[in-house]
Protein backbone atom coordinates (compact mmCIF):
# COMPACT_ATOMS: atom_id res chain seq x y z
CA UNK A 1 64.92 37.25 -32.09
CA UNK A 2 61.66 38.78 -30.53
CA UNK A 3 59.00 38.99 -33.31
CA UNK A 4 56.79 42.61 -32.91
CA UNK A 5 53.73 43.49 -34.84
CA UNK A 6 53.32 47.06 -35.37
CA UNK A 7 49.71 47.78 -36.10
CA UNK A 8 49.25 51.88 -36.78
CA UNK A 9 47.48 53.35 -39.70
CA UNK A 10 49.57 56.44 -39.97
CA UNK A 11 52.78 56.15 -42.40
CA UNK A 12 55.36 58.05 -39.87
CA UNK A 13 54.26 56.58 -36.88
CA UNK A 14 55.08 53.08 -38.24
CA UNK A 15 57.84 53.56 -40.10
CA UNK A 16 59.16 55.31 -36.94
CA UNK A 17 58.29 52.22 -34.44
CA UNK A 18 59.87 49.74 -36.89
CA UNK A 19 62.82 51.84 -37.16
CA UNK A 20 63.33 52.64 -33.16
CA UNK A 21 62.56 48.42 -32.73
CA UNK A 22 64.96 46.91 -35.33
CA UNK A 23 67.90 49.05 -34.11
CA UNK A 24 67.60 47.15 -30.70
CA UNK A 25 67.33 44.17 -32.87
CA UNK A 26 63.84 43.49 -32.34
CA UNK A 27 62.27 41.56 -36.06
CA UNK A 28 59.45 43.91 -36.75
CA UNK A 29 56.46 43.47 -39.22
CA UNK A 30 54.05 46.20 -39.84
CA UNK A 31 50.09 46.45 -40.61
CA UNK A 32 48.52 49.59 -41.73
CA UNK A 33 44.84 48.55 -40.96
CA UNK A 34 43.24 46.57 -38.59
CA UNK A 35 42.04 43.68 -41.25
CA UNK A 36 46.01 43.53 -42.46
CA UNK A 37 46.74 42.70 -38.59
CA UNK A 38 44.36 40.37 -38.52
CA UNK A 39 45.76 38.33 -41.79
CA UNK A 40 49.19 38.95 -39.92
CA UNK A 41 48.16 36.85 -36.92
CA UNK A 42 46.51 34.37 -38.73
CA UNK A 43 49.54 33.56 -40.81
CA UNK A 44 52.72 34.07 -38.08
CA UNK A 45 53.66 34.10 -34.26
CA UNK A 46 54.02 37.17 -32.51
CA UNK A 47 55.64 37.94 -29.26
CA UNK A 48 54.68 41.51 -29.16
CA UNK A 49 51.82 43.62 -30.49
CA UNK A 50 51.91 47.24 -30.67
CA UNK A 51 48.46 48.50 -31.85
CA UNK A 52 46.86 51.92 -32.24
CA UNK A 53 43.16 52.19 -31.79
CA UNK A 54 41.94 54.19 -34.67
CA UNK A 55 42.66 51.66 -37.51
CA UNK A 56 40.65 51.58 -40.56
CA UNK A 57 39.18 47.87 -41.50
CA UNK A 58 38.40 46.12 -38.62
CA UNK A 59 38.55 48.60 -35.55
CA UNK A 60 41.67 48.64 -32.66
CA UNK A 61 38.87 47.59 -30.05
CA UNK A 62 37.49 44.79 -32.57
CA UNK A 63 40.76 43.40 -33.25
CA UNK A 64 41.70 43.76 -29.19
CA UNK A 65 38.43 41.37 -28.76
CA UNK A 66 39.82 39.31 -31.55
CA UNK A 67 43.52 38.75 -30.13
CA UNK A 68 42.29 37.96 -26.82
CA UNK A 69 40.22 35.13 -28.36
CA UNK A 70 43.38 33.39 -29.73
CA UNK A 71 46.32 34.52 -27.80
CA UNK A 72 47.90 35.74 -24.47
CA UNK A 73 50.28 37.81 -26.40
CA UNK A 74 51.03 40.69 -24.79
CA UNK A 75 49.58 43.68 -26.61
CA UNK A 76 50.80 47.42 -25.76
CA UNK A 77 47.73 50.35 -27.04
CA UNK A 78 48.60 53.65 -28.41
CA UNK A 79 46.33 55.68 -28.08
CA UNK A 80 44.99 59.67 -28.27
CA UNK A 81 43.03 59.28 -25.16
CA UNK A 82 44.53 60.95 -21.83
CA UNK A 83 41.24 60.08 -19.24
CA UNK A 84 41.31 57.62 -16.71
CA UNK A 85 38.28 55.67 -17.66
CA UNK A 86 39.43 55.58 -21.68
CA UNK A 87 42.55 54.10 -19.55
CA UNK A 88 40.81 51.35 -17.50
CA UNK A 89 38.44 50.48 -20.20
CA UNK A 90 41.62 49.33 -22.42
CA UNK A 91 43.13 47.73 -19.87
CA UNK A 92 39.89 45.80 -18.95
CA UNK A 93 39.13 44.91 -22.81
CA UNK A 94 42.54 42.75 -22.32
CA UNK A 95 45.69 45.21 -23.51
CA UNK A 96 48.54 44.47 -20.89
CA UNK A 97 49.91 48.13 -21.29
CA UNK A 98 48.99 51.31 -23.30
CA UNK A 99 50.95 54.85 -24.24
CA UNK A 100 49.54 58.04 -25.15
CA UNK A 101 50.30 59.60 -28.32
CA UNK A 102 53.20 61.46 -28.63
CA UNK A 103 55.41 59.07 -27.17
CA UNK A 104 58.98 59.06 -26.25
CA UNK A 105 61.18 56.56 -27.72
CA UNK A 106 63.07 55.34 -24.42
CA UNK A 107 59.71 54.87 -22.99
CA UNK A 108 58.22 52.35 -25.99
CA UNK A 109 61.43 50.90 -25.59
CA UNK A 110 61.15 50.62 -21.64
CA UNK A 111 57.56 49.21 -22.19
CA UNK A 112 58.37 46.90 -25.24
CA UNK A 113 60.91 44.92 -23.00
CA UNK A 114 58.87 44.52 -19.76
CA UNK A 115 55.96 42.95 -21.77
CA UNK A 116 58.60 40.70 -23.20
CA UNK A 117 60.10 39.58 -20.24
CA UNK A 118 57.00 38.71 -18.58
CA UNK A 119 55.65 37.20 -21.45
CA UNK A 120 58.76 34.45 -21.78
CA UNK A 121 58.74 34.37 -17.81
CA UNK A 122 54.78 33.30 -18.10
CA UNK A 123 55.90 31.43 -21.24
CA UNK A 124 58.78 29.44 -19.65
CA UNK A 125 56.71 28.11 -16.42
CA UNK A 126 53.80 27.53 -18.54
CA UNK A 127 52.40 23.93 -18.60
CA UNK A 128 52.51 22.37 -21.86
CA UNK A 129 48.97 20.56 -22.85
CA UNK A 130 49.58 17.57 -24.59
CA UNK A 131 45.80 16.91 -25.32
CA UNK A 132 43.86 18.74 -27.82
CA UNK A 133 40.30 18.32 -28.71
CA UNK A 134 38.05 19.61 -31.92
CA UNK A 135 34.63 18.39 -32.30
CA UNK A 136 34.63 14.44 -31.98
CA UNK A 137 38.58 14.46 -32.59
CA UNK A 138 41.27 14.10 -29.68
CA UNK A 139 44.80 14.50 -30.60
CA UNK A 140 47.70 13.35 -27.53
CA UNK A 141 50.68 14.73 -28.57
CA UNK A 142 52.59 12.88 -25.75
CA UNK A 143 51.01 10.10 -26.98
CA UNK A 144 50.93 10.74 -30.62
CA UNK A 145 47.38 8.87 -31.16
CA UNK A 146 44.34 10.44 -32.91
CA UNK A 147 40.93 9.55 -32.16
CA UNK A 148 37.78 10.56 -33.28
CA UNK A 149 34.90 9.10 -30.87
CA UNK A 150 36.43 6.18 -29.93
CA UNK A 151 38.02 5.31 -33.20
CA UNK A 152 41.75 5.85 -33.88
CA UNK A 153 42.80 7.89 -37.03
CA UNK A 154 45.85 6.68 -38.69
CA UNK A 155 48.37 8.83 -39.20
CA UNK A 156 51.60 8.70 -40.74
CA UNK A 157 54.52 11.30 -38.56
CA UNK A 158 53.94 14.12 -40.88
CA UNK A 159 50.07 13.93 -41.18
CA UNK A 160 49.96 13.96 -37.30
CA UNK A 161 52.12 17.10 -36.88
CA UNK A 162 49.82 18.93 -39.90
CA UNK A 163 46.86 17.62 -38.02
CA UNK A 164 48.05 18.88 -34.20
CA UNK A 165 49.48 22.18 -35.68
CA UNK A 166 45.88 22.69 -36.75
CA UNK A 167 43.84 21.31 -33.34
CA UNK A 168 46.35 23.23 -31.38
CA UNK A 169 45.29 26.85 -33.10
CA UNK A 170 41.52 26.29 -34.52
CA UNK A 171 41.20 29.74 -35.33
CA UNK A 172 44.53 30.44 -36.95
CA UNK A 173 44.97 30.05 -40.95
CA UNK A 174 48.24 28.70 -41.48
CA UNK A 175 49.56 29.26 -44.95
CA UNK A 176 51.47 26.11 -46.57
CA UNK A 177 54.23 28.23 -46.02
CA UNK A 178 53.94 28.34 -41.97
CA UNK A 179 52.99 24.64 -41.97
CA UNK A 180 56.32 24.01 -43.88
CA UNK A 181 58.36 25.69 -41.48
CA UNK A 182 56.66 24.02 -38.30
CA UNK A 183 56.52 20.46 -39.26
CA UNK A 184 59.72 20.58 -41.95
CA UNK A 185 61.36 22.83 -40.12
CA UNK A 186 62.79 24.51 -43.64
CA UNK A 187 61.29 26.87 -46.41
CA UNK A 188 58.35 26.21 -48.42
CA UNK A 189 59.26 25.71 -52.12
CA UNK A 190 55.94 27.26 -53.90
CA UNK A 191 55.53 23.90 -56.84
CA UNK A 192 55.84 21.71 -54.33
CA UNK A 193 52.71 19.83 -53.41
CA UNK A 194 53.98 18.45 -50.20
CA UNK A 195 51.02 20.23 -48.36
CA UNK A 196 48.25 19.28 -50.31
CA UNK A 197 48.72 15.78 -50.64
CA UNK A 198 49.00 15.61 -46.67
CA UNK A 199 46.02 17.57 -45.97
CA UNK A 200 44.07 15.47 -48.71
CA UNK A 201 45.53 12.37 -46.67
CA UNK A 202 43.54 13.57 -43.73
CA UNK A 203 40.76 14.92 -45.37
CA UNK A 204 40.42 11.28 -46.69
CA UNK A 205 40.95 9.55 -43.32
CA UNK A 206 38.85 11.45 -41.38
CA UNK A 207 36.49 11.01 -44.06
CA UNK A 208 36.00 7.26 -43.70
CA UNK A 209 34.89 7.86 -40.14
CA UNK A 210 32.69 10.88 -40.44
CA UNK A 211 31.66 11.23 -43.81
CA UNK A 212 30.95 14.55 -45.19
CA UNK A 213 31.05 16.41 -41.90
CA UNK A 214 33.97 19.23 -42.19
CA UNK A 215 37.15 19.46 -40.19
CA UNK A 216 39.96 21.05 -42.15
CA UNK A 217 38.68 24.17 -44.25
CA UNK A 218 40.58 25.50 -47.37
CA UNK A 219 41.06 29.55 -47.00
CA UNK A 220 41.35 30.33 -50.56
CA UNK A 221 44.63 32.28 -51.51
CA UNK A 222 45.77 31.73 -47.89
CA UNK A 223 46.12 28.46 -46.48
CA UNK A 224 44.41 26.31 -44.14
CA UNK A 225 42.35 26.27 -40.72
CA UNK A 226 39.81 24.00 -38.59
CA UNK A 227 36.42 24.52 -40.12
């Protein structure tokens, strides 16, 4: 099932979207600000972003600038502005597709599925990397080695997959509940201190070659990222 952020500040315009989406079985999640999108994105994969521009937090073009800089999703603009160069300028800024305001709901519809079609179509013939780098530290998934420098970083299965899930999307906090579903594939159970034993593990590892230099940062009340 196709996951679709829904970032629009007014009440009825969201509500409407989310409603319109899940009846063609789309899984929606909606943000009422641009900061709330932003903690969206940082915590979940999306495969479609529908964003209005006048969002209060963080602005539509500021988080348009900010989506770019982490992902290729496809993002569709709403917007209030009818003139050509308002049109181009989005467009240029990096949204794939924008819709004036008042829309028709066959036509979000219409628009919704051709971004997802090409986006799995780009998706599908997309070459996999395999080798990720952060600072000093290479990770070769095909390989499953770890090296920072030229010296190799020990890893047991799990502490590799916490470790690649991290190099893979620097910018990205992943809460302990997204880590549990990537690399244990099941549910995160909230006393259990699975996480923070592993990311200690690293911390410690890591550690012994680089000393107090930085590479996993703790997001307070959120998760974790590359620092």
């Amino acid at each position: 099932m196709e996951k679709i952020l829904i970032v629009e500040d007014d009440n009825d315009i969201n509500q409407l979207l989310s409603k319109i989406l899940k009846k063609q079985g789309y899984d929606t999640t909606s943000a009422y600000s641009g900061t709330e999108a932003r903690l969206c994105l940082s915590m979940g994969h999306y495969d479609l972003i529908i964003m209005d521009l006048m969002l209060p937090g963080i602005s539509g073009e500021e988080l348009l600038t900010h989506i770019r800089q982490i992902s290729t999703v496809p993002v569709i603009v709403l917007t209030a502005k009818t003139a050509l160069d308002d049109k181009v300028h989005l467009l240029k800024a990096g949204a794939d597709d924008y819709m004036t305001k008042p829309f028709a709901r066959d036509e979000i519809l219409a628009r919704a599925e051709a971004q997802l079609r090409r986006y799995k179509t780009y998706s599908a013939v997309t070459v996999q990397e395999t080798v990720f780098q952060y600072k000093d530290l290479i990770i070769d998934g095909e390989a499953r080695s770890a090296v920072i420098g030229q010296i190799p970083l020990h890893l047991t299965i799990y502490e590799f997959e916490i470790l690649q899930l991290l190099v893979k999307n620097p910018s990205r906090v992943f809460s302990k509940n997204a880590i549990y579903q990537e690399v244990w594939h099941g549910n995160y159970l909230g006393e259990d201190n699975t996480i923070n034993v592993h990311i200690s593990n690293i911390r410690s590892k890591i550690g012994k070659i680089c000393g107090d230099e930085e590479y996993i940062k703790t997001v307070w009340g959120i998760g974790f990222k590359m620092a």
